[in-house]
PDB file of N, CA and C in Angstrom:
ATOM      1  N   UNK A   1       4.112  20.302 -69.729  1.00  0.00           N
ATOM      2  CA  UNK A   1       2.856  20.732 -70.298  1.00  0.00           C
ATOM      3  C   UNK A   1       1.751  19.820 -69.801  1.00  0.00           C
ATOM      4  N   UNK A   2       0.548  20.578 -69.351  1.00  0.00           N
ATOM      5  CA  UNK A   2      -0.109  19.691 -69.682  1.00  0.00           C
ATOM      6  C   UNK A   2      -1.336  18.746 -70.583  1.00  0.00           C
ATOM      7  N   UNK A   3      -2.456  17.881 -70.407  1.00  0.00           N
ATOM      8  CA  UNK A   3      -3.160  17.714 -71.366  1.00  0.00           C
ATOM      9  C   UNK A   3      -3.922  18.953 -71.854  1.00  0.00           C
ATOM     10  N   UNK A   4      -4.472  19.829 -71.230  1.00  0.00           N
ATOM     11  CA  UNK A   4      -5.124  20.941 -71.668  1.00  0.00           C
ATOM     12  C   UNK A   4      -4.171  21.685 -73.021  1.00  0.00           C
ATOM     13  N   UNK A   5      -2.972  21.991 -72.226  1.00  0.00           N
ATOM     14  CA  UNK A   5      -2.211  22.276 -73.220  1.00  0.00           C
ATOM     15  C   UNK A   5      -1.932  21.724 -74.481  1.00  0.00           C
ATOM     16  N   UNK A   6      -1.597  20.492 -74.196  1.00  0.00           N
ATOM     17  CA  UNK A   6      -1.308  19.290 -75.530  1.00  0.00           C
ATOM     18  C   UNK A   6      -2.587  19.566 -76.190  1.00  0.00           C
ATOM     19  N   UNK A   7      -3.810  19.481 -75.829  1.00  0.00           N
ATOM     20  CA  UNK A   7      -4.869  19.524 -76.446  1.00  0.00           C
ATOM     21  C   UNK A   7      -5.244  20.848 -77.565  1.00  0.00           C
ATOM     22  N   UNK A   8      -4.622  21.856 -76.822  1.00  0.00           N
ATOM     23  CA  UNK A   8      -5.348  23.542 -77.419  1.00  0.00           C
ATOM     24  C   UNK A   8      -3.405  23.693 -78.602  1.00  0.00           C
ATOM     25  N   UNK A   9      -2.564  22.635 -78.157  1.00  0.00           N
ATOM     26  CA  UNK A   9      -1.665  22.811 -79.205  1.00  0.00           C
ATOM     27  C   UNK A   9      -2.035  21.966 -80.548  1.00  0.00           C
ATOM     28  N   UNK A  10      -2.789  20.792 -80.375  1.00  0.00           N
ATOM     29  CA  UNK A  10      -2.915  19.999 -81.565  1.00  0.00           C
ATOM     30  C   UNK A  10      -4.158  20.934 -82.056  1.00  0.00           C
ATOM     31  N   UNK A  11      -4.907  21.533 -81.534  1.00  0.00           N
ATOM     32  CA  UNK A  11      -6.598  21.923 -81.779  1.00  0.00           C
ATOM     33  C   UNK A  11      -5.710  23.088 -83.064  1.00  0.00           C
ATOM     34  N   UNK A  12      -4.695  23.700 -82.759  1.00  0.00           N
ATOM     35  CA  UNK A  12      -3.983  24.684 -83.650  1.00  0.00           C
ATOM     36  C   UNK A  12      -3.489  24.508 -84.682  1.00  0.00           C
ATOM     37  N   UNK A  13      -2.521  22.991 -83.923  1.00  0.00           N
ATOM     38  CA  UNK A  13      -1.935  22.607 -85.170  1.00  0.00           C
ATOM     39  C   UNK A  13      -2.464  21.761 -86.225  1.00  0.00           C
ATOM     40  N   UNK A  14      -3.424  21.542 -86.393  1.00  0.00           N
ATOM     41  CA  UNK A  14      -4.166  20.880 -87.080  1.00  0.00           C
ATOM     42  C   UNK A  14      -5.124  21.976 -87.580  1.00  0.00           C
ATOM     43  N   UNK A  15      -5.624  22.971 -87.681  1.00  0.00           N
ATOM     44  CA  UNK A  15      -5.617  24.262 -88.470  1.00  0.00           C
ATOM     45  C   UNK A  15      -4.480  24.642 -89.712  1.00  0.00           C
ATOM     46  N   UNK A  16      -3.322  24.361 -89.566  1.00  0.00           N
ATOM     47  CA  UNK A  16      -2.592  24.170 -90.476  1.00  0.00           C
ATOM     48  C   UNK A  16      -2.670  23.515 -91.557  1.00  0.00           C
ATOM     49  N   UNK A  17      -2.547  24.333 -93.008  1.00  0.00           N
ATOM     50  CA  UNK A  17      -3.001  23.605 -94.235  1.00  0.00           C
ATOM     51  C   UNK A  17      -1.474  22.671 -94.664  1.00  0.00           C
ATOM     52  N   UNK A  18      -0.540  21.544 -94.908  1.00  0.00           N
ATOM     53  CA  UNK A  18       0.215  21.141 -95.453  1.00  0.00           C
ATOM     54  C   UNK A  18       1.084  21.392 -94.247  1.00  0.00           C
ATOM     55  N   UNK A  19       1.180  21.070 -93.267  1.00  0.00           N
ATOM     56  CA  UNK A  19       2.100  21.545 -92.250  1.00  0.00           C
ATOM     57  C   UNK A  19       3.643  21.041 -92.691  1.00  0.00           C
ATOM     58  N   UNK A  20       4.094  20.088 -93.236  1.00  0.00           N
ATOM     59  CA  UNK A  20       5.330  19.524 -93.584  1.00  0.00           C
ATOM     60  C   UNK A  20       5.704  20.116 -95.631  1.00  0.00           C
ATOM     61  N   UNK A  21       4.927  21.039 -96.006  1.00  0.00           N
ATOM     62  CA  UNK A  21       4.920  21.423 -97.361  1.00  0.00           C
ATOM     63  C   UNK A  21       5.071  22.793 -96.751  1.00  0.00           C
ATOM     64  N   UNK A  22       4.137  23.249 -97.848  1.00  0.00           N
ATOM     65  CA  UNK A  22       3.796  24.764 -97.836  1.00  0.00           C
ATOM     66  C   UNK A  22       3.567  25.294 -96.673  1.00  0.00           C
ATOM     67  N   UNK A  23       3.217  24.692 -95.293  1.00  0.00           N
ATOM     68  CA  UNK A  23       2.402  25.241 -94.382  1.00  0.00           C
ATOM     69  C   UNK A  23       3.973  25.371 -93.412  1.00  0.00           C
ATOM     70  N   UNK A  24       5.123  24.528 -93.790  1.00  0.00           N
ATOM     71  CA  UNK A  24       6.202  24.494 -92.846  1.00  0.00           C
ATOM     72  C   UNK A  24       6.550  25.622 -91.757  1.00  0.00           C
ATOM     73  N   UNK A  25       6.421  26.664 -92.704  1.00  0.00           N
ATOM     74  CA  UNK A  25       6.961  27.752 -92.339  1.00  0.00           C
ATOM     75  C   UNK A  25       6.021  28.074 -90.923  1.00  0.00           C
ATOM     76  N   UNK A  26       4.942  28.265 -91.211  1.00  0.00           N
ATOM     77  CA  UNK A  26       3.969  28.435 -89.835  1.00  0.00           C
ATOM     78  C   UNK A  26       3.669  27.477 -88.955  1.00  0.00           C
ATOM     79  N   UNK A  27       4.076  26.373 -89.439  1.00  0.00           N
ATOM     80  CA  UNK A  27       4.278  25.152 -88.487  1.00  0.00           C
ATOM     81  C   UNK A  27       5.077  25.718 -86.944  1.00  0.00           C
ATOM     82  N   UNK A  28       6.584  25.854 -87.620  1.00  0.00           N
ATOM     83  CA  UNK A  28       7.487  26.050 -87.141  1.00  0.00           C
ATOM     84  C   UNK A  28       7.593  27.263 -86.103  1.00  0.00           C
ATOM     85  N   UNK A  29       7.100  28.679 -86.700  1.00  0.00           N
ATOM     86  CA  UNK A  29       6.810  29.668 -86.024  1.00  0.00           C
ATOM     87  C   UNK A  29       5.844  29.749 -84.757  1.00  0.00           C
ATOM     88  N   UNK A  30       4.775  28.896 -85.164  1.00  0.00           N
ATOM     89  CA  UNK A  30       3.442  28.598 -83.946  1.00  0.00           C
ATOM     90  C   UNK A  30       4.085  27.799 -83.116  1.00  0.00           C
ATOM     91  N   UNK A  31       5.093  26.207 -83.493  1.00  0.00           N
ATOM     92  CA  UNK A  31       5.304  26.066 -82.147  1.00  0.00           C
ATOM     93  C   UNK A  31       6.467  26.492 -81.504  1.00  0.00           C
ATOM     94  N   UNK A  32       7.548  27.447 -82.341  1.00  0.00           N
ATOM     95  CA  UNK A  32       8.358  28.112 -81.115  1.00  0.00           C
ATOM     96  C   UNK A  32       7.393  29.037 -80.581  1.00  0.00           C
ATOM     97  N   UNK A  33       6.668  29.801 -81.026  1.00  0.00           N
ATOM     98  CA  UNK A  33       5.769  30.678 -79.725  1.00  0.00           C
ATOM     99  C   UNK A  33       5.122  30.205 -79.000  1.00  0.00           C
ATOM    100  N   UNK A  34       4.480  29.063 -78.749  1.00  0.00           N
ATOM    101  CA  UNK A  34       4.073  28.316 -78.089  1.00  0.00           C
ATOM    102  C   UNK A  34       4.801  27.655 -76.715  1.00  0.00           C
ATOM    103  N   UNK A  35       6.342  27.341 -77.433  1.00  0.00           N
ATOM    104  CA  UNK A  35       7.231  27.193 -76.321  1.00  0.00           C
ATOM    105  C   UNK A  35       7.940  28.149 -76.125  1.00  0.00           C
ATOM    106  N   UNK A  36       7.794  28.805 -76.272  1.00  0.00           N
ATOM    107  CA  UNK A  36       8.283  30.671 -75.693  1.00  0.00           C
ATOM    108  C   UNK A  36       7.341  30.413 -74.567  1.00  0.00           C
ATOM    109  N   UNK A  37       6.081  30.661 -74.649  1.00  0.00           N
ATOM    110  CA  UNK A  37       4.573  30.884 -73.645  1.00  0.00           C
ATOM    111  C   UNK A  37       4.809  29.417 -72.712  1.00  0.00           C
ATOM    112  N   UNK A  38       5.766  29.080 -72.563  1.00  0.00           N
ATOM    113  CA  UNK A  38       5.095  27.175 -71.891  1.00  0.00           C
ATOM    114  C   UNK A  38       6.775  27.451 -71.224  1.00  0.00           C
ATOM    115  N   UNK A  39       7.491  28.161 -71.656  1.00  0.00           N
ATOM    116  CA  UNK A  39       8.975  28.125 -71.233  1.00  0.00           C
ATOM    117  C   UNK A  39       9.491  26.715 -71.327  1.00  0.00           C
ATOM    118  N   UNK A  40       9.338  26.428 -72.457  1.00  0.00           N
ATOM    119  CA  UNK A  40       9.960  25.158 -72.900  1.00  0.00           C
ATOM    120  C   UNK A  40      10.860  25.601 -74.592  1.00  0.00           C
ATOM    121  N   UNK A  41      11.744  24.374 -74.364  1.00  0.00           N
ATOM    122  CA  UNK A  41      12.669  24.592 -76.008  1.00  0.00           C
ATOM    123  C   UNK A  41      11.180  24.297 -77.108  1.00  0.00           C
ATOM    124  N   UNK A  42      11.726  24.844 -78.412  1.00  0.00           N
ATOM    125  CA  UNK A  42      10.919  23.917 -79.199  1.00  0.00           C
ATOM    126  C   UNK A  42      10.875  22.551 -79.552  1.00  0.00           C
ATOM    127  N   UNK A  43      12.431  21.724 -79.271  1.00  0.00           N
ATOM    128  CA  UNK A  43      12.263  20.708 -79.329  1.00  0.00           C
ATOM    129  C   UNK A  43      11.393  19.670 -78.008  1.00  0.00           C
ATOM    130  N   UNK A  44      11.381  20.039 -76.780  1.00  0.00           N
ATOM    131  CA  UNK A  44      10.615  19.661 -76.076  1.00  0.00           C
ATOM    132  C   UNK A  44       9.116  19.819 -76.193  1.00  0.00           C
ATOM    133  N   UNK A  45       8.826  20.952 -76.653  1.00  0.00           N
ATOM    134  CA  UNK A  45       7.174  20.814 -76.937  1.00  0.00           C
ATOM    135  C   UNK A  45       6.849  19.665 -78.271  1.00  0.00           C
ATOM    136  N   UNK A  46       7.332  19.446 -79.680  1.00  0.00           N
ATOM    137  CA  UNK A  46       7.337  18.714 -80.471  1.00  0.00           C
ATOM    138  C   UNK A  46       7.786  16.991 -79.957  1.00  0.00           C
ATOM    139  N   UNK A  47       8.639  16.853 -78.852  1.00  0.00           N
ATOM    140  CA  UNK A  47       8.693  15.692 -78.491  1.00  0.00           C
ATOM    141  C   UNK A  47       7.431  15.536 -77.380  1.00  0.00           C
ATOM    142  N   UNK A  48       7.369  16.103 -76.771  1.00  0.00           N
ATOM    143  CA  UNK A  48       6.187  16.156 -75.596  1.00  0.00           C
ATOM    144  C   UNK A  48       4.410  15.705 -76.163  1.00  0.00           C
ATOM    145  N   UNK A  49       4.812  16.372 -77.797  1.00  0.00           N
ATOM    146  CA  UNK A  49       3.380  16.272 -78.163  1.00  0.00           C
ATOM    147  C   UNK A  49       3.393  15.282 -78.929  1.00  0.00           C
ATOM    148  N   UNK A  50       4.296  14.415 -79.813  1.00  0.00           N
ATOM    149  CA  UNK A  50       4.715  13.711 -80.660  1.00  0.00           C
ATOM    150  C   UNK A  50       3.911  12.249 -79.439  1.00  0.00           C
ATOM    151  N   UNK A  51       4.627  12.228 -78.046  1.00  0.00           N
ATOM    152  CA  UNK A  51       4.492  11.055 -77.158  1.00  0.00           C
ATOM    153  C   UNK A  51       3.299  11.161 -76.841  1.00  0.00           C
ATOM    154  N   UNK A  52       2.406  12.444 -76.606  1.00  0.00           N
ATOM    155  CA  UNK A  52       0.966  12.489 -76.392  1.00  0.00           C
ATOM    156  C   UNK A  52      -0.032  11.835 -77.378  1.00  0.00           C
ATOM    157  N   UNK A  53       0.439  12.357 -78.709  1.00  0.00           N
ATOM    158  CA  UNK A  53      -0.571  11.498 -79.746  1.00  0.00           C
ATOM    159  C   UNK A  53      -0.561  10.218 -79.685  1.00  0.00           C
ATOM    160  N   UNK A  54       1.054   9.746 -79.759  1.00  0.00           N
ATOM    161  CA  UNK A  54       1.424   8.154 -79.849  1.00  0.00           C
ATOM    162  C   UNK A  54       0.297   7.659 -78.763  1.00  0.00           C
ATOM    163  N   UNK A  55       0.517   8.043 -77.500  1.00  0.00           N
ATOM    164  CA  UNK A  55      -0.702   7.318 -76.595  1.00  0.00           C
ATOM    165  C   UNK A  55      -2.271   7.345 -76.694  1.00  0.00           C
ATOM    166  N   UNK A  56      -2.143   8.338 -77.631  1.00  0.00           N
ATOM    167  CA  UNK A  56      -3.777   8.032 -77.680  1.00  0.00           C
ATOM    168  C   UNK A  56      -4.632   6.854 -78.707  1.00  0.00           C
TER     169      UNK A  56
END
């Protein structure tokens, strides 16, 4: 992926109200479609973006 990407995935996921509560459920759904569209697992997009924040 790249930063554009990382970028327009956090810009989303952070639209999410309670993402680890109530919001889980759509958490989860947005980023497997996301890595459906990127042809990546879901666990690679969540680690990919997890190491992007850490660096910033």
């Amino acid at each position: 992926m790249t930063v554009k990407d990382l970028k327009q995935l956090d810009k989303q996921l952070r639209k999410i109200s309670n993402p680890f509560g109530t919001g889980f459920s759509v958490l989860r759904a947005f980023t497997e479609e996301f890595a459906k569209g990127q042809n990546l697992s879901t666990d690679d997009v969540v680690r990919q973006y997890i190491a992007w924040k850490q660096k910033k």
